[in-house]
C-alpha atoms as a PDB file:
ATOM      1  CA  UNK A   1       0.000   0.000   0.000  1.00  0.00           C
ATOM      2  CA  UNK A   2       3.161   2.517   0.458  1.00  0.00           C
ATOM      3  CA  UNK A   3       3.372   2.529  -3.183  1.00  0.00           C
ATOM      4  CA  UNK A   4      -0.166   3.458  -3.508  1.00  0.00           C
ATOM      5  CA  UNK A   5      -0.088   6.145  -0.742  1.00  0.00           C
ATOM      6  CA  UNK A   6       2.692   7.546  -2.574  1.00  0.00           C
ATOM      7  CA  UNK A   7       1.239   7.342  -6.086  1.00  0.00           C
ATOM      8  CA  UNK A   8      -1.513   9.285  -4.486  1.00  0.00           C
ATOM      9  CA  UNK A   9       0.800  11.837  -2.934  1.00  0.00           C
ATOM     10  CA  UNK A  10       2.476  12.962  -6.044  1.00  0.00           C
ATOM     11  CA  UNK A  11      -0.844  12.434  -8.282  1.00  0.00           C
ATOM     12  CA  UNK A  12      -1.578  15.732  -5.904  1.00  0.00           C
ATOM     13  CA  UNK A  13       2.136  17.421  -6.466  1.00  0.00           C
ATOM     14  CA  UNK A  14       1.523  16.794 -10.249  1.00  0.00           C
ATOM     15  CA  UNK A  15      -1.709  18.243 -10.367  1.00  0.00           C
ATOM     16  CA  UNK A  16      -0.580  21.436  -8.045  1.00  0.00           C
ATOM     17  CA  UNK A  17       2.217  21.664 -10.355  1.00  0.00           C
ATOM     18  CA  UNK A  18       0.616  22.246 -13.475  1.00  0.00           C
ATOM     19  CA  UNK A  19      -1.826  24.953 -11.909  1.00  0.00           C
ATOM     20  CA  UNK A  20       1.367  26.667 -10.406  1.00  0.00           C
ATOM     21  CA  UNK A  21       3.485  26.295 -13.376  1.00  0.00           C
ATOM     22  CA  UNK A  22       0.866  27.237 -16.218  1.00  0.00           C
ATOM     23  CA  UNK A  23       1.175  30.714 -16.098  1.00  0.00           C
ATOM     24  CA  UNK A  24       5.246  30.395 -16.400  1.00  0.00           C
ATOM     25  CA  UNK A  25       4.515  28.268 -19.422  1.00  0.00           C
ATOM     26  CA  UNK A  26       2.298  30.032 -20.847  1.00  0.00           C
ATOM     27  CA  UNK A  27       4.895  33.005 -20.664  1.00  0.00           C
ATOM     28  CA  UNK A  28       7.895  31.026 -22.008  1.00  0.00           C
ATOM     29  CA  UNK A  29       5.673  29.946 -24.753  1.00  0.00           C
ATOM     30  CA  UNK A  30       4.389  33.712 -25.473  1.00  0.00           C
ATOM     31  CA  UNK A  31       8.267  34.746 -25.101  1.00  0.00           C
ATOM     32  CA  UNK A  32       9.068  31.713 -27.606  1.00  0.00           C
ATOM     33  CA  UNK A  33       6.305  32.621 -30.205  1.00  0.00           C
ATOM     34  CA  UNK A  34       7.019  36.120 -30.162  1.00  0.00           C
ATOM     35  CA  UNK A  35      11.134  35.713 -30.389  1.00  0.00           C
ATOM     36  CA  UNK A  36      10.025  33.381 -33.707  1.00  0.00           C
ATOM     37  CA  UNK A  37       8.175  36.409 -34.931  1.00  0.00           C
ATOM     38  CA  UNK A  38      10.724  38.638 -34.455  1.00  0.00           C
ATOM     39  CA  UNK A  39      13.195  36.203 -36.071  1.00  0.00           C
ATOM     40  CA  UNK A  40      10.878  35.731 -39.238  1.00  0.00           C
ATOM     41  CA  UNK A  41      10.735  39.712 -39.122  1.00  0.00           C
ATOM     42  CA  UNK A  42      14.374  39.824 -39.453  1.00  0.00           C
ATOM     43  CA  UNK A  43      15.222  37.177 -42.130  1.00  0.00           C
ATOM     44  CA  UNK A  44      12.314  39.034 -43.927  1.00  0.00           C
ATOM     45  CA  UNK A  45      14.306  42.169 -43.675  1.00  0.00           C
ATOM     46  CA  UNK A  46      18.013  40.565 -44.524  1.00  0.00           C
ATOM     47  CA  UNK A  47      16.159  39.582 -48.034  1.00  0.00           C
ATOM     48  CA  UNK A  48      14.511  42.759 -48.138  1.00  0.00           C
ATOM     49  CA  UNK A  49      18.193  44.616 -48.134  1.00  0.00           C
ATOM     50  CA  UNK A  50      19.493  41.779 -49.921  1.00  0.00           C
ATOM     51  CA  UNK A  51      17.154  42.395 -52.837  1.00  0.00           C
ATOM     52  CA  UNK A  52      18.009  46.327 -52.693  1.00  0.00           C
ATOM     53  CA  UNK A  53      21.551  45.733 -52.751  1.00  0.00           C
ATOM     54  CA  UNK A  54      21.477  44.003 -55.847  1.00  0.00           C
ATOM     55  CA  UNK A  55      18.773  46.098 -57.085  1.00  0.00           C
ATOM     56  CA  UNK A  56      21.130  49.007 -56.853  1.00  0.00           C
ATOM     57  CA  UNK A  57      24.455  47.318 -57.607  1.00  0.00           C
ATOM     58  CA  UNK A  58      22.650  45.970 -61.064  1.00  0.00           C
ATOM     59  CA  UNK A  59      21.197  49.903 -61.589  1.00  0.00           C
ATOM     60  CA  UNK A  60      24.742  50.978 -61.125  1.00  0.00           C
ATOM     61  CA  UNK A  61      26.117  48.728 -63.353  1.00  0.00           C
ATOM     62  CA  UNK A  62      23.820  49.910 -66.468  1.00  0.00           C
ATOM     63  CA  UNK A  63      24.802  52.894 -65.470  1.00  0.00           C
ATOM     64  CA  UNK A  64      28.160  52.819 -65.250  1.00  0.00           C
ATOM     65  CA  UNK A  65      27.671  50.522 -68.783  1.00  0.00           C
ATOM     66  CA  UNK A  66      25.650  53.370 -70.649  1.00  0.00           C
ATOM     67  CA  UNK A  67      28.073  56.014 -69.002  1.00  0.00           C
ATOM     68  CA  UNK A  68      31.189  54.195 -70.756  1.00  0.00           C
ATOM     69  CA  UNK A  69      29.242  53.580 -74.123  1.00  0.00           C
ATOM     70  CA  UNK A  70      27.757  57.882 -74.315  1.00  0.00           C
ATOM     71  CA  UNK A  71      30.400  59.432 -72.738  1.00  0.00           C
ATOM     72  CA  UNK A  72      31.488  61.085 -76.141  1.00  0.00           C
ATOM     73  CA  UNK A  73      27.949  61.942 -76.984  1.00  0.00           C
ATOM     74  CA  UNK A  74      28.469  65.978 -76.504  1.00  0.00           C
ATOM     75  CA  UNK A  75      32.130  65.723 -78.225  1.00  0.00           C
ATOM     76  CA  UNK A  76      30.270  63.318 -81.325  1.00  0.00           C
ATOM     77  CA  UNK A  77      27.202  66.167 -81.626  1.00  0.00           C
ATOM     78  CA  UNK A  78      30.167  68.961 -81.630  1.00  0.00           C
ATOM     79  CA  UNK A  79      32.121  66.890 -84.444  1.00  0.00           C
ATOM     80  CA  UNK A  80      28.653  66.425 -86.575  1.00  0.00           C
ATOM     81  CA  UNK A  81      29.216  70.445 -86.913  1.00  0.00           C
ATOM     82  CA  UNK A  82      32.531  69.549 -88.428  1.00  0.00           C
ATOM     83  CA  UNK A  83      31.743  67.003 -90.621  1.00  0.00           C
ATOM     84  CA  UNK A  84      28.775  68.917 -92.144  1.00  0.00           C
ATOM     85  CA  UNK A  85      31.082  71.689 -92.413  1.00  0.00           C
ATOM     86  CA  UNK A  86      33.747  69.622 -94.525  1.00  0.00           C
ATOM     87  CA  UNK A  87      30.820  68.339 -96.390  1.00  0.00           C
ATOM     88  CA  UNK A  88      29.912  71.710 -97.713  1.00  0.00           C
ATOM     89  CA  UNK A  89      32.926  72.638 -98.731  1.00  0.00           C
ATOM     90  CA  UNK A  90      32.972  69.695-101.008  1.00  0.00           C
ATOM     91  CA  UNK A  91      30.524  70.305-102.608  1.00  0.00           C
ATOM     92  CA  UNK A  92      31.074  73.682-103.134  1.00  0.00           C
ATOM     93  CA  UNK A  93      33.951  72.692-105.216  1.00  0.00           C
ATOM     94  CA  UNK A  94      33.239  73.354-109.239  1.00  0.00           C
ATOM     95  CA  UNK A  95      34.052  70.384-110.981  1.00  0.00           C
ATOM     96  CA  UNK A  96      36.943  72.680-113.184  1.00  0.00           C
ATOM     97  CA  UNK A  97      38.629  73.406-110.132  1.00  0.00           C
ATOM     98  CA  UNK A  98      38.550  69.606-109.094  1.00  0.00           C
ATOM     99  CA  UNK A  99      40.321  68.922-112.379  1.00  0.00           C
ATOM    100  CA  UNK A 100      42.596  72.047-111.640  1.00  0.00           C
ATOM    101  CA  UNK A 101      46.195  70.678-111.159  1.00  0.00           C
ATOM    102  CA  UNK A 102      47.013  73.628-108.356  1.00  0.00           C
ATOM    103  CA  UNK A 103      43.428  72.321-106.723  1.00  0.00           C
ATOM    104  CA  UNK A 104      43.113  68.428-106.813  1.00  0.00           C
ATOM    105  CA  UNK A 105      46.280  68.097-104.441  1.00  0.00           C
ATOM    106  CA  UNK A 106      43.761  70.014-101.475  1.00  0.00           C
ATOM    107  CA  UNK A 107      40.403  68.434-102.609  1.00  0.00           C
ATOM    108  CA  UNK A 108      42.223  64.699-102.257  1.00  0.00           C
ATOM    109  CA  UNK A 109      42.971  66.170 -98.922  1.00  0.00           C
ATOM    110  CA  UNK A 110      39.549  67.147 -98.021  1.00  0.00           C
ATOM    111  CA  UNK A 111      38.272  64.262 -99.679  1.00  0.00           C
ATOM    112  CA  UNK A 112      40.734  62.496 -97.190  1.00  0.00           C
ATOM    113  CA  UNK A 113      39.907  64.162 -94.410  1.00  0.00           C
ATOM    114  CA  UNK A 114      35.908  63.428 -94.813  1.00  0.00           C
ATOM    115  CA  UNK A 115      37.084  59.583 -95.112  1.00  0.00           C
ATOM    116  CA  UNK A 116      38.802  59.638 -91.871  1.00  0.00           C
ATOM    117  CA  UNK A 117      35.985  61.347 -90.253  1.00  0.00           C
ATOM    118  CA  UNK A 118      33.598  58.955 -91.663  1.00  0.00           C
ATOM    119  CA  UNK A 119      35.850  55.944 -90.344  1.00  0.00           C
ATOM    120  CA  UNK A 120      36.135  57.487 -86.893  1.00  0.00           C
ATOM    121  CA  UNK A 121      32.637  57.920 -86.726  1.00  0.00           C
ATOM    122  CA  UNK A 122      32.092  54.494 -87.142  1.00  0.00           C
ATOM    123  CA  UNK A 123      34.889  52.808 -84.984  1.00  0.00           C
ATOM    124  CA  UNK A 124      32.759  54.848 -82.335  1.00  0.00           C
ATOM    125  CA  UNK A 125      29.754  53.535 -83.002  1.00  0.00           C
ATOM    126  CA  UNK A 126      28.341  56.823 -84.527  1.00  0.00           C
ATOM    127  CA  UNK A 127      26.329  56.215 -87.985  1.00  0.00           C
ATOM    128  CA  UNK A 128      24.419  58.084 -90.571  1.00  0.00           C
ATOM    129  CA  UNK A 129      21.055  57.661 -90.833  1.00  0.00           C
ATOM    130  CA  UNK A 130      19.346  56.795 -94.484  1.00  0.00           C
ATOM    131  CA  UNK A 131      16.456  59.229 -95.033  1.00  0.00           C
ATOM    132  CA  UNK A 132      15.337  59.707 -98.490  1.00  0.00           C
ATOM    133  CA  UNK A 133      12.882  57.479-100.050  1.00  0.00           C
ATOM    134  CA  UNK A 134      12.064  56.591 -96.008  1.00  0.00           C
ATOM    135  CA  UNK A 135       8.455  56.758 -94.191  1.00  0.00           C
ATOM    136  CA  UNK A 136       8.775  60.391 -92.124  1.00  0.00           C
ATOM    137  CA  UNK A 137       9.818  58.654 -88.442  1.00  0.00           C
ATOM    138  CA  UNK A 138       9.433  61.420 -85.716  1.00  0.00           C
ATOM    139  CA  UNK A 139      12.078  59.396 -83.943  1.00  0.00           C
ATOM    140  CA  UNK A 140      14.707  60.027 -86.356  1.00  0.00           C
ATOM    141  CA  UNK A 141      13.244  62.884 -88.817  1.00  0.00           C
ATOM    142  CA  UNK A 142      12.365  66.515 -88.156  1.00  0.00           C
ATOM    143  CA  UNK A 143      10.185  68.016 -90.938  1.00  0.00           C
ATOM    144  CA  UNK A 144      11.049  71.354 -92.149  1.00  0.00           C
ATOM    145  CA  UNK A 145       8.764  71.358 -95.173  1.00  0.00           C
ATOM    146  CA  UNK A 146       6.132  69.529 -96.835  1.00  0.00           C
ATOM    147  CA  UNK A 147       6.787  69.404-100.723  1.00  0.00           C
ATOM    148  CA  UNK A 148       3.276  68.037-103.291  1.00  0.00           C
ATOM    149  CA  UNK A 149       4.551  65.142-105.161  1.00  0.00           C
ATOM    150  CA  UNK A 150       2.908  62.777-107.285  1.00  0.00           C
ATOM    151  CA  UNK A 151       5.658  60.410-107.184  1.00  0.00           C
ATOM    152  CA  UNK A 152       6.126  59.723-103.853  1.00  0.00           C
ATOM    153  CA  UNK A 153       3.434  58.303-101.145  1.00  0.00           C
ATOM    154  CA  UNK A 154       2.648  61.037 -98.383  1.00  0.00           C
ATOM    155  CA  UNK A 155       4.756  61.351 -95.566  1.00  0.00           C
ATOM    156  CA  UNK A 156       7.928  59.825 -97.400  1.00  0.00           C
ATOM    157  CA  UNK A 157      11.132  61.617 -97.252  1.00  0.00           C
ATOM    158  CA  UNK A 158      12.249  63.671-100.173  1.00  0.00           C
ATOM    159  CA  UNK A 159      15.116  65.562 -99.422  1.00  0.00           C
ATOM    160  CA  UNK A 160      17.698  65.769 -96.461  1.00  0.00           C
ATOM    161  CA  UNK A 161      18.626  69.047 -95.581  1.00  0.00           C
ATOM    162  CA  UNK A 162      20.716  67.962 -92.698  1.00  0.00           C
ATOM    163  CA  UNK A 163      21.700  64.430 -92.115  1.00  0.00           C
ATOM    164  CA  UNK A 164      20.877  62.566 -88.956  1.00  0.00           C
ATOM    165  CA  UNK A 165      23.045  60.433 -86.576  1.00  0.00           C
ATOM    166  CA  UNK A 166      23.213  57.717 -84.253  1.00  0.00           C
ATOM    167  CA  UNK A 167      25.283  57.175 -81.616  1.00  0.00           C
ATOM    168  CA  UNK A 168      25.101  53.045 -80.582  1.00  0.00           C
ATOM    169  CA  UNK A 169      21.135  52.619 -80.228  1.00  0.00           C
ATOM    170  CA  UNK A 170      20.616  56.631 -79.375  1.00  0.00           C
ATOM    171  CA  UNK A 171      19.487  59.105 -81.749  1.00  0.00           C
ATOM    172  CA  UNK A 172      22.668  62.073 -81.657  1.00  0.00           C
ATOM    173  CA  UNK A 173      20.696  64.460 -83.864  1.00  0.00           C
ATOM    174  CA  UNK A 174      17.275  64.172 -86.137  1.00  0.00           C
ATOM    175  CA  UNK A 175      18.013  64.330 -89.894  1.00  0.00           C
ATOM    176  CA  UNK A 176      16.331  67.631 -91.361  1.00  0.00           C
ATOM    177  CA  UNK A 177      13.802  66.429 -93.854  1.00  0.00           C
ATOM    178  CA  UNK A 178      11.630  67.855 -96.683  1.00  0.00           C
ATOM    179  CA  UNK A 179       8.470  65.350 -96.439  1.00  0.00           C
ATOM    180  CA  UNK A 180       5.868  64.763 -99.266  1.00  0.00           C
ATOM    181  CA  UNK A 181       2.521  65.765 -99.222  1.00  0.00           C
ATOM    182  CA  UNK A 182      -0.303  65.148-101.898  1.00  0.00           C
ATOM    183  CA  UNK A 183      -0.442  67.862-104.779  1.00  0.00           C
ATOM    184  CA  UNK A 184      -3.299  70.482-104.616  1.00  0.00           C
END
């Protein structure tokens, strides 16, 4: 019977216990659940900055990228100038003097000169846009004039007053276009 009076002795311990030790329980569970929220709080927040970091180490990089690839965009418009220049003066050239033997020694030069251009243009990534005979693309064209035609569709490109440029994938300057309309 010992065994049973003590069975029945802590029966009683074990229930006081649980009455006594509920409310610290309940606490370390509370202090459990809400040190799990904060945790989940936190790993949410490490991906959060995670996510910016690369956000902004990616945004730098384009820009850093498209930085590299336009940085000669003011110097390239400031050459166009140049180049149209040089154009001119070729063609304001008469054919005599071309053939002139005290001229043809400085319009090989010029003629030279315009090839280099051209070729530096181009090893930079700069190129000359192909107007005439092209649908009028407010992208790439400015229209100075509308001119009636029969022979062309409206809104085709008749005449380049100024050519346009790219620059890689970025317009550098509109061509200057004289667009088609229908006659009156």
């Amino acid at each position: 019977m010992s065994e049973e009076k003590q069975n029945i002795e802590n029966s009683e311990l074990v229930d006081e216990l649980p009455e006594d030790a509920a409310p610290a329980g309940d606490a370390a569970a509370e202090r459990i659940a809400a040190l799990e929220g904060e945790l989940a709080a936190a790993k949410q927040d490490v991906l959060y900055a995670h996510a910016e970091t690369q956000n902004v180490r990616r945004r730098l990089e384009k820009e850093l990228a498209d930085t590299r690839a336009y940085a000669a965009t003011a110097f390239a418009r400031d050459m166009l100038s140049v180049a149209d220049n040089l154009s001119r003066a070729l063609q304001a050239i008469p054919a005599e003097l071309r053939e002139d033997d005290k001229f043809k020694g400085l319009v090989a030069g010029l003629e030279a000169t315009g090839r280099e251009l051209e070729s530096v243009f181009s090893r930079n990534g700069i190129e000359k846009l192909v107007s005439v005979g092209q649908p009028l693309d407010p992208n790439l064209h400015q229209a100075m004039m509308e001119t009636p035609s029969d022979e062309a569709e409206p809104g085709t490109v008749l005449l380049e007053m100024q050519a346009g440029y790219t620059i890689k994938d970025r317009l550098l300057r509109p061509a200057l276009v004289s667009v088609a309309k229908k006659p009156d």
